[in-house]
Protein backbone atom coordinates (compact mmCIF):
# COMPACT_ATOMS: atom_id res chain seq x y z
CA UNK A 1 180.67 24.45 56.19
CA UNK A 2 180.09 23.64 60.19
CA UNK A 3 177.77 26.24 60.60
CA UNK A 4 175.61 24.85 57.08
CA UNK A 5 175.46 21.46 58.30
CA UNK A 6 174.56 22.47 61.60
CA UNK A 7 171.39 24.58 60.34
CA UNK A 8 170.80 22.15 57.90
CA UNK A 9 170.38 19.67 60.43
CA UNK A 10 169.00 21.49 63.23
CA UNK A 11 166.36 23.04 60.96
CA UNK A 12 165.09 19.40 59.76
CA UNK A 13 164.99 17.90 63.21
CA UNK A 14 163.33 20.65 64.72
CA UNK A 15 160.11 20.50 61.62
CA UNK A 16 160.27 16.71 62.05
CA UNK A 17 160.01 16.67 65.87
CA UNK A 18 157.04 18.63 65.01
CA UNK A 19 155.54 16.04 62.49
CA UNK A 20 156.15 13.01 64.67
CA UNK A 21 155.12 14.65 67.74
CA UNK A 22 151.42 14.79 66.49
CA UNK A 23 151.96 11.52 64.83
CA UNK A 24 152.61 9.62 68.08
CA UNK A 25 149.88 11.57 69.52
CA UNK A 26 147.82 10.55 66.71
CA UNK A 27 148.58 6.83 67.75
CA UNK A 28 147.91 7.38 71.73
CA UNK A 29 145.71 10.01 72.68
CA UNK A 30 144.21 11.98 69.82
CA UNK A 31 141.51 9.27 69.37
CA UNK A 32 139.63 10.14 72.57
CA UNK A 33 140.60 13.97 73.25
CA UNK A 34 139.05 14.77 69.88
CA UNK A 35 136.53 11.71 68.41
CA UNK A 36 135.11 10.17 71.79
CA UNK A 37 131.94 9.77 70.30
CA UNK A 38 133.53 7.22 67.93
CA UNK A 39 134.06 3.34 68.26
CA UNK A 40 137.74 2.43 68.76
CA UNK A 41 138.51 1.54 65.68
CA UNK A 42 136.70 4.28 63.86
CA UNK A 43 138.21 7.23 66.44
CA UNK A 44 141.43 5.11 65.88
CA UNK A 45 140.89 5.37 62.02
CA UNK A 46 139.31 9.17 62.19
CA UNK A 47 143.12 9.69 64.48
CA UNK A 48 145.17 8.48 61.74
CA UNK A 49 142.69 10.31 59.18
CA UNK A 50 143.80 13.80 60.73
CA UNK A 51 147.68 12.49 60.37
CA UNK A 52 147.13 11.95 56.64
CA UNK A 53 146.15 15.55 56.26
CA UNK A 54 149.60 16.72 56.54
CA UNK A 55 150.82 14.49 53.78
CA UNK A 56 148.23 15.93 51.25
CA UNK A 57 149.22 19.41 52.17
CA UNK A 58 153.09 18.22 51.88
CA UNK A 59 153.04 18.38 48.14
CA UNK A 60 150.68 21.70 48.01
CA UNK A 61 153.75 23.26 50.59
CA UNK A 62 156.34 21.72 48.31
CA UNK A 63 155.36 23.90 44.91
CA UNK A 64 154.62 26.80 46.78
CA UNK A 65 157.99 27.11 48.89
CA UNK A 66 159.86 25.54 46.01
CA UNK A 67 158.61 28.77 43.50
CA UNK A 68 159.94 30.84 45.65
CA UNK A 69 163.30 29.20 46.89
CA UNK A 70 163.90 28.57 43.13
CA UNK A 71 163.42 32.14 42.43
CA UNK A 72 163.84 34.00 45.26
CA UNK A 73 166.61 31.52 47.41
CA UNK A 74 166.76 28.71 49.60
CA UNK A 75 167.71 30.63 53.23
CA UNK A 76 164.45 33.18 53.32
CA UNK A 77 162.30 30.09 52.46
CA UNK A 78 163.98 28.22 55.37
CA UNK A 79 163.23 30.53 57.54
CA UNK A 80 159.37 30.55 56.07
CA UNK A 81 158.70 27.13 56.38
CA UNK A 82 159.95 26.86 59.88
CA UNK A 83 157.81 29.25 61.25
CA UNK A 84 154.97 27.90 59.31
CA UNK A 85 155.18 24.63 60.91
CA UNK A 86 156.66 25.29 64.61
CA UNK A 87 153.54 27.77 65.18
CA UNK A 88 151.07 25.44 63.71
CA UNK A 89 152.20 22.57 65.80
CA UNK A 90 152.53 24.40 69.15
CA UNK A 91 148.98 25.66 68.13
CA UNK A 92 147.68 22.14 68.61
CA UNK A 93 149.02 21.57 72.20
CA UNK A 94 146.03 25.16 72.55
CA UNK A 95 143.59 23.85 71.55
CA UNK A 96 140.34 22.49 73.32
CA UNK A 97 139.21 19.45 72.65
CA UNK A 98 135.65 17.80 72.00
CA UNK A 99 134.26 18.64 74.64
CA UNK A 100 134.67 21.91 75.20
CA UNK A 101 134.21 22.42 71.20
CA UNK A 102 132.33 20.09 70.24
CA UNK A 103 132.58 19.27 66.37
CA UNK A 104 134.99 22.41 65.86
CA UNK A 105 137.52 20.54 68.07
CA UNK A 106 138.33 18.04 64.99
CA UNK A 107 137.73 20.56 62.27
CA UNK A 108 140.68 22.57 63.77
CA UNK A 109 142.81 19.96 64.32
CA UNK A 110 142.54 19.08 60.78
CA UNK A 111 143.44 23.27 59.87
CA UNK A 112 146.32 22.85 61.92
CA UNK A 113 147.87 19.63 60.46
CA UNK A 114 146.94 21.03 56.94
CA UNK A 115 149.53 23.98 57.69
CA UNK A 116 151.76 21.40 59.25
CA UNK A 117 151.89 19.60 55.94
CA UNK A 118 152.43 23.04 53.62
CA UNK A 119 155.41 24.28 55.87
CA UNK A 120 157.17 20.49 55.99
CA UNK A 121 156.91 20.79 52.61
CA UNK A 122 158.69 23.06 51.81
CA UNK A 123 161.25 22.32 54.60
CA UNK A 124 163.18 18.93 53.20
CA UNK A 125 163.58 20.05 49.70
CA UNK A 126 165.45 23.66 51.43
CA UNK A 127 167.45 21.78 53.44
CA UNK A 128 168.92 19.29 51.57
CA UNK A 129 169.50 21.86 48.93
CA UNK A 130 171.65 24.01 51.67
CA UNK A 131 173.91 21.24 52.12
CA UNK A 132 174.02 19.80 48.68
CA UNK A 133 174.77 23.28 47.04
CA UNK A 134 177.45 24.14 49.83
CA UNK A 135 178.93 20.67 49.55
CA UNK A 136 182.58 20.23 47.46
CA UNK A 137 182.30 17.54 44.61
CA UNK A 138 182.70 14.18 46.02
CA UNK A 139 181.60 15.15 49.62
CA UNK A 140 177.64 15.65 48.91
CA UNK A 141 176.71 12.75 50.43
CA UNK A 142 178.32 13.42 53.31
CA UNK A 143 176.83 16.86 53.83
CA UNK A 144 173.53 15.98 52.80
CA UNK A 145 173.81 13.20 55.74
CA UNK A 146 173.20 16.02 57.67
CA UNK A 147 169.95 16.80 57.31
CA UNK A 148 168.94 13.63 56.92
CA UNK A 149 169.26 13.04 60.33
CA UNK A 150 166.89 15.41 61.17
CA UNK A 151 164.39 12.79 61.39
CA UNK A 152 166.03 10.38 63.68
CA UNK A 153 166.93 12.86 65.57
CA UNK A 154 162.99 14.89 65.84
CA UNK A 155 161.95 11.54 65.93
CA UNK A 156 164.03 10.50 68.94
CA UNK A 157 163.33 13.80 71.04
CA UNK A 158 158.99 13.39 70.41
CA UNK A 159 159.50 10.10 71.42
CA UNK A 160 161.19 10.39 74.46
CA UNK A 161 159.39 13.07 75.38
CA UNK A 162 155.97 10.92 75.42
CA UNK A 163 157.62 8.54 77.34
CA UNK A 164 158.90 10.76 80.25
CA UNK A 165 155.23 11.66 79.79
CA UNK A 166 153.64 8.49 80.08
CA UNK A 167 156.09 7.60 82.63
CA UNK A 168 155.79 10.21 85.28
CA UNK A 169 151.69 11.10 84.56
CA UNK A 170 149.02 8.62 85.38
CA UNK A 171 146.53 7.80 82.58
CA UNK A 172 144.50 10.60 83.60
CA UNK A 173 146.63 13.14 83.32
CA UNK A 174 148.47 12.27 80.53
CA UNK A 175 145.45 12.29 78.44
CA UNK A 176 144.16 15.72 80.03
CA UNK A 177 147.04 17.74 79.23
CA UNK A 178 150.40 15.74 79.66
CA UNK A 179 150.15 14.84 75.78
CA UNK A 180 149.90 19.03 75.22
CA UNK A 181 153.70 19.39 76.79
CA UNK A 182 155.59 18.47 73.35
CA UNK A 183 153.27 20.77 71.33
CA UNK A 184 154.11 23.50 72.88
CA UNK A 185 157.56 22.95 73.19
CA UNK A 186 157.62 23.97 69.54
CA UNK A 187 157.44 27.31 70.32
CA UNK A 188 160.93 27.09 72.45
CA UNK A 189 162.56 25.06 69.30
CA UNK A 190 161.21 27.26 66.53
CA UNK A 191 162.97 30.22 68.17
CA UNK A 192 166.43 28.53 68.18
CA UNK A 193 165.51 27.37 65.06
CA UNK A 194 165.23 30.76 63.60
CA UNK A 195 168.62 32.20 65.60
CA UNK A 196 170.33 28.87 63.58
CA UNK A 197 169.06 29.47 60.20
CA UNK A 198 169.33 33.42 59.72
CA UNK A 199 173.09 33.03 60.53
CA UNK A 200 173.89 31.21 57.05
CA UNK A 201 174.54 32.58 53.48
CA UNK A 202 172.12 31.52 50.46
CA UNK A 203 173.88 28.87 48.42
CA UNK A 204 176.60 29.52 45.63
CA UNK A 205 175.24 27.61 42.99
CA UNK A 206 172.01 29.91 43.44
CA UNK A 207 174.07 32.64 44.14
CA UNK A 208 175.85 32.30 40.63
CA UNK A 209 172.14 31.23 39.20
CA UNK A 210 170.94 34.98 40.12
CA UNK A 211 174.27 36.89 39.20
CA UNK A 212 173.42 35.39 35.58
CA UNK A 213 169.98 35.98 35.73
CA UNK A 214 168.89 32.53 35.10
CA UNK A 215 166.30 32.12 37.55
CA UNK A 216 162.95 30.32 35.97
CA UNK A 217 160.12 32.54 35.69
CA UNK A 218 158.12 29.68 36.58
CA UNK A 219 160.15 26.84 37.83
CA UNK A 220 157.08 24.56 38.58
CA UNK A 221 155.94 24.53 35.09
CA UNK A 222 159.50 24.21 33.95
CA UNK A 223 160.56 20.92 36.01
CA UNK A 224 156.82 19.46 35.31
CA UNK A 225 157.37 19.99 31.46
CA UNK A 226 161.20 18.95 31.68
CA UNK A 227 161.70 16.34 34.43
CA UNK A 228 158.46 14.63 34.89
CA UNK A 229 160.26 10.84 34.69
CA UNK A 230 162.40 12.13 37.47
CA UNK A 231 159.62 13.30 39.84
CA UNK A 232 157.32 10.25 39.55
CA UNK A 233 160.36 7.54 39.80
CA UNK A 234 162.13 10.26 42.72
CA UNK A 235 158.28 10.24 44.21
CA UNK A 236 158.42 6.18 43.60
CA UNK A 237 161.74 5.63 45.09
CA UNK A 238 160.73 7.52 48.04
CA UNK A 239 157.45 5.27 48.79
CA UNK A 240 159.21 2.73 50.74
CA UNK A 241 161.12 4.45 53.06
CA UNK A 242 157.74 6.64 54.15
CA UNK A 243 156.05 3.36 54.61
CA UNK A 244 158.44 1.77 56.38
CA UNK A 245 158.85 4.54 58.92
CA UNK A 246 155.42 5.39 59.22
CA UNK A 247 154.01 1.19 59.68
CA UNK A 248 157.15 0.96 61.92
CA UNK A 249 156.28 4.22 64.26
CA UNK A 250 152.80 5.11 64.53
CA UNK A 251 151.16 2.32 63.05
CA UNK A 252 153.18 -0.45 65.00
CA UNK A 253 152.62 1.83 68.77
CA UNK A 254 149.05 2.06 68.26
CA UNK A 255 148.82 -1.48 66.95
CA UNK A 256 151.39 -2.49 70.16
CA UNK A 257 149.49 -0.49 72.74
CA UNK A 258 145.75 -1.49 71.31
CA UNK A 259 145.82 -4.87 69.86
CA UNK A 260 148.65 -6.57 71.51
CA UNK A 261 148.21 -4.73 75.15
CA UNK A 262 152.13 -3.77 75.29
CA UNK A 263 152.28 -1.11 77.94
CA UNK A 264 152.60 2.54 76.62
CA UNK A 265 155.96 2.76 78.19
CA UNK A 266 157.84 0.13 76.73
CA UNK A 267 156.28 0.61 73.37
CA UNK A 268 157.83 4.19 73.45
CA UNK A 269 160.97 3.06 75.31
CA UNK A 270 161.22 0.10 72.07
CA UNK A 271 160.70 2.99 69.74
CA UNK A 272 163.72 4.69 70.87
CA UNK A 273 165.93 1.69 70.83
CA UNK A 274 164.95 1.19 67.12
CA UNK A 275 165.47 4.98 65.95
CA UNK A 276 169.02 4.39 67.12
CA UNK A 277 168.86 1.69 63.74
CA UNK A 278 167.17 4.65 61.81
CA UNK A 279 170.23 6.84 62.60
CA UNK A 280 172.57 4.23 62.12
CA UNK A 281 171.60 3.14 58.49
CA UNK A 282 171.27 6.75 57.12
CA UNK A 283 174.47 7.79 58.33
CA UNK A 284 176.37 4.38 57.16
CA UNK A 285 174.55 5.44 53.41
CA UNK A 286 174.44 8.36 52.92
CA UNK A 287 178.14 8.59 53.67
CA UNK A 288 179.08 5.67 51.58
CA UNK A 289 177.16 7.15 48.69
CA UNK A 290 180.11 9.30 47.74
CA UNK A 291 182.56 6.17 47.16
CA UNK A 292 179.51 3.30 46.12
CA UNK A 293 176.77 5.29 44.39
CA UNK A 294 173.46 6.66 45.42
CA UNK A 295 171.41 4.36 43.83
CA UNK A 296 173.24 1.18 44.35
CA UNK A 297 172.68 2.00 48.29
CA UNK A 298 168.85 2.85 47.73
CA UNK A 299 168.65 -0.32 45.97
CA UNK A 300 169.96 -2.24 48.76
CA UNK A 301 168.18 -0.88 50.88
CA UNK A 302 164.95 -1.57 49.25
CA UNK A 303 166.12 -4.94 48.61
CA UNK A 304 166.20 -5.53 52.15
CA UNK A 305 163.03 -4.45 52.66
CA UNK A 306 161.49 -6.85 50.53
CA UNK A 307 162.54 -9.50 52.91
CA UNK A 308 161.96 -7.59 56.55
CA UNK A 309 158.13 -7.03 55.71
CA UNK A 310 157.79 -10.86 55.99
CA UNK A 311 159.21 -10.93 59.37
CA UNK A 312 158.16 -7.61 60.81
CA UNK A 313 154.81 -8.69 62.42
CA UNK A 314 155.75 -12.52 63.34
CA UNK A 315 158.68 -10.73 65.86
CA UNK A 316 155.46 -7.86 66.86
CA UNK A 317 153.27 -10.51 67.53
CA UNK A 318 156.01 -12.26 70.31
CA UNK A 319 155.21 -9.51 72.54
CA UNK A 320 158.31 -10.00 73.81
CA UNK A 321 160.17 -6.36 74.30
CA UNK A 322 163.25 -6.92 72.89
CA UNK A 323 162.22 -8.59 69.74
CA UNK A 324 159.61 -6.15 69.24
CA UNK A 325 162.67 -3.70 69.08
CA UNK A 326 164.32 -6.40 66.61
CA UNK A 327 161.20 -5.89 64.27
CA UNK A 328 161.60 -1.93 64.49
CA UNK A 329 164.40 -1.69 64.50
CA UNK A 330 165.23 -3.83 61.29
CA UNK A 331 162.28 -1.87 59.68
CA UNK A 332 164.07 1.46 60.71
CA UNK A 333 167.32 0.44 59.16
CA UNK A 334 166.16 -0.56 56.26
CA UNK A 335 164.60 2.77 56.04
CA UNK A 336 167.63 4.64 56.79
CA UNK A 337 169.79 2.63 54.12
CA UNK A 338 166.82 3.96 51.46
CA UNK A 339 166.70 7.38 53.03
CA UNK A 340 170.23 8.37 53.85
CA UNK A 341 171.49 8.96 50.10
CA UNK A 342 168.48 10.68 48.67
CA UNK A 343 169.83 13.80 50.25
CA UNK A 344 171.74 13.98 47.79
CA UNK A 345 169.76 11.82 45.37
CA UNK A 346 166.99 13.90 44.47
CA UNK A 347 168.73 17.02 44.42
CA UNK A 348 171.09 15.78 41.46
CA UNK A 349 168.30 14.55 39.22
CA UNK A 350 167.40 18.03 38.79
CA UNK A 351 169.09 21.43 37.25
CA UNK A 352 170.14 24.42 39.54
CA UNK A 353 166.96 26.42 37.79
CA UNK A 354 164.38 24.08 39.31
CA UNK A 355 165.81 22.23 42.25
CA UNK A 356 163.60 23.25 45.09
CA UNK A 357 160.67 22.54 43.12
CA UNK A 358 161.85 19.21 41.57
CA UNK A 359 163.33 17.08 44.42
CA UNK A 360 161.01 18.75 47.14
CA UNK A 361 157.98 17.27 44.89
CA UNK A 362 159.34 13.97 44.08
CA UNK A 363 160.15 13.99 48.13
CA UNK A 364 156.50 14.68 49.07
CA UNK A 365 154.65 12.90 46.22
CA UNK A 366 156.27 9.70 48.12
CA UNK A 367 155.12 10.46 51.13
CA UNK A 368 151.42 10.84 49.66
CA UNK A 369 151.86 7.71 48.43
CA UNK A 370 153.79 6.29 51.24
CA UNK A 371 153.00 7.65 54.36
CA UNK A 372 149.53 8.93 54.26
CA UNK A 373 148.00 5.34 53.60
CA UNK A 374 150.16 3.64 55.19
CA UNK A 375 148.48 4.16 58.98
CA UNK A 376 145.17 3.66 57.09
CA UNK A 377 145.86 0.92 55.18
CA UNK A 378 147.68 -0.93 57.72
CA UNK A 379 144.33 -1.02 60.23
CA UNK A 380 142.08 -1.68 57.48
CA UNK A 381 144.32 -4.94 56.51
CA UNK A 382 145.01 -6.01 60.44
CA UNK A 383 141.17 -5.84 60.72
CA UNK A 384 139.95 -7.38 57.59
CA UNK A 385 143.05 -10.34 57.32
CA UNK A 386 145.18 -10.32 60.42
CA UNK A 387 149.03 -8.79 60.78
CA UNK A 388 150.68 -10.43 58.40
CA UNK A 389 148.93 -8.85 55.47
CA UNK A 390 150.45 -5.38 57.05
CA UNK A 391 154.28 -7.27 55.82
CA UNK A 392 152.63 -8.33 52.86
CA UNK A 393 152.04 -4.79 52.72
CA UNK A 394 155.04 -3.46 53.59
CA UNK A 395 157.41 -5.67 51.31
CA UNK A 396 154.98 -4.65 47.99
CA UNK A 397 155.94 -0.74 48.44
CA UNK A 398 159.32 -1.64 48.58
CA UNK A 399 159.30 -3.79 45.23
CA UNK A 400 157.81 -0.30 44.03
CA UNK A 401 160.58 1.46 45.16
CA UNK A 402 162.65 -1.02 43.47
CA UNK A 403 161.81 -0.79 40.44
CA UNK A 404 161.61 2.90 40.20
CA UNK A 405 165.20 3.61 41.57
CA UNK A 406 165.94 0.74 38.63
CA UNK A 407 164.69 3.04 36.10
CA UNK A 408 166.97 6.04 37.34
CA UNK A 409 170.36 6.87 36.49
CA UNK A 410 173.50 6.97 39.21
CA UNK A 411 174.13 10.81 39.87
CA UNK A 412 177.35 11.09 41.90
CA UNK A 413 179.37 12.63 39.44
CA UNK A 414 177.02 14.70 38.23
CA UNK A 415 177.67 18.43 38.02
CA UNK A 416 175.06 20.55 40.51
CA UNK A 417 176.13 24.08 38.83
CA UNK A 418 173.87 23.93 35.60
């Protein structure tokens, strides 16, 4: 069971590290290395463009990975989906930018965060299913904790590694080829990745689901035509906590560094303090889901998020450091209380037969609906009606989330084995 939660987790932090990486690169540099020829805000907007990419392809990754981990098993599609998106992300920290490219430069980019989206896809839904399905009764939430760390803790590692960075480089440099260095780290982290994951044994319950020869022919079609109230609530539930994280990370630097002229370095120093809250409130929920309930925690956690997207952008707009990490890291919290027990959440809404495909889709829809916009939306409402629309914003996903979660059932006892 150590060595499951340890590739469960290792194997989600390493794919996220990869995500965030090019989404705080997105935020700083990605703007002028590949769209110079843009006005701020439109290279800004192009930037963030690019970073919704990924999300698009998240779903498209999801149904592909998830036919195969529901009929072939969860470990070789692991292994799959890292490779997938550790190569296409050190690929990025290659390749040339505008200049030396000209229009191709962009195109590219956009190839490359396409295949970062398909392999993330069909990373989260793998994962959680590794611990979930490995997991005694009444300890699921625990296990599934595990991976659902992965990103604080990718989070926390592309982070710091920017600020080191933007620390020790002068602006020159770091927007030459100092932003490059935690691309191509991937290529280090996908190979102890891969030593991690091809040490572990497929799951039990799928184990048993193949010694009875009851794998779906076509699971897709089978958890569309059988669970399609669970997806779109899942996919609803999930909406929140993707636009929290993603208003509260890459909108809020490039907002921080652009609009409000924080330096770079504190804005990625403040990040890190707040991921620490990330960490915190997925841990505290996800483990309490096994005595309180998975949805009474997501609930609460959306509940508070209601009320922190009024006072997310009045703390921003201080300027002040430490309540800038105050607004974060609320936002982050919140996030983590939402996030932490849909490990385990998702997975149980959905039969053994058509797991993969069922909770990794429900996972990824919400972060179409989520996370892609949320960038996008957010600069487009700064712009148009100043920050406080952005809260406005922020606290109408999470009424969304409310309500969907509402219309789901509690799933703690449930049995995983059918």
């Amino acid at each position: 069971m150590r060595r499951v939660a340890v590739a469960s987790f290792i194997g989600t932090a390493i794919e996220f590290y990869d995500f965030y990486v090019y989404g705080t690169a997105a935020a700083l540099v990605l703007n002028g290395a590949f769209f110079p020829n843009l006005s701020p805000i439109n290279a800004t907007l192009a930037s963030f463009s690019t970073y919704a990419v990924a999300f698009a392809a998240r779903p498209i990754g999801s149904l592909v990975f998830g036919h195969f981990g529901d009929r072939v098993g969860r470990k070789s599609v692991l292994v799959a989906s890292l490779l997938l998106m550790g190569l296409s992300t050190a690929c990025v920290g290659l390749l040339p930018g505008y200049s030396t490219l000209g229009v191709w430069a962009p195109v590219l980019l956009v190839l490359l965060r396409f295949l970062q989206g398909v392999g993330l896809g069909g990373e989260w839904g793998g994962a959680a299913l590794l611990a979930v399905e490995h997991a005694p009764r009444g300890r699921r939430g625990l296990f599934a904790a595990f991976p659902q760390l992965g990103p604080s803790v990718g989070f926390f590692a592309a982070t710091g590694i920017f600020w080191l960075l933007s620390a020790s480089l002068d602006d020159g440099s770091f927007a030459s080829w100092g932003w490059r260095v935690p691309f191509l780290l991937s290529f280090l982290l996908v190979a102890v990745g891969l030593f991690v994951r091809l040490r572990i044994s497929e799951t039990p319950v799928f184990a048993k689901v193949m010694a009875d020869q009851e794998a779906s022919r076509a699971p897709a079609l089978e958890v569309f035509k059988r669970h399609p109230k669970e997806i779109l609530l899942g996919a609803g539930g999930m909406i929140i906590a993707y636009g929290l994280f993603y208003t509260a990370t890459t909108y809020c630097l490039s907002y921080g560094t652009a609009t409000l002229g924080v330096p770079r370095g504190t804005m990625l120093a403040v990040s890190l303090v707040a991921c620490l809250f990330l960490a915190g409130g997925t841990w505290l929920a996800a483990t309490r889901s096994d005595a309180a309930g998975r949805r009474k925690l997501v609930l609460a956690g959306a509940g508070l998020a209601v009320v922190w997207g009024f006072v997310l952008f009045p703390l921003m707009d201080t300027e002040q450091p430490v309540l800038i990490a105050l607004a974060l890291g609320g936002a982050l919290f919140c996030m983590g209380v939402v996030y932490g027990p849909m490990g385990a959440y998702l997975p149980e809404l959905f039969g053994a037969r058509v797991r993969y495909s069922g909770a990794s889709f429900a996972y990824n829809l919400g972060g179409v609906l989520g996370g892609a916009v949320s960038p996008l939306v957010a600069t487009r409402l700064q712009g148009s009606l100043g920050s406080s629309s952005v809260g406005w914003y922020v606290s109408a996903m999470a009424v969304v989330s409310l309500l969907c979660v509402l219309a789901l059932p509690e799933t703690r006892e449930r049995e995983i084995g059918l």
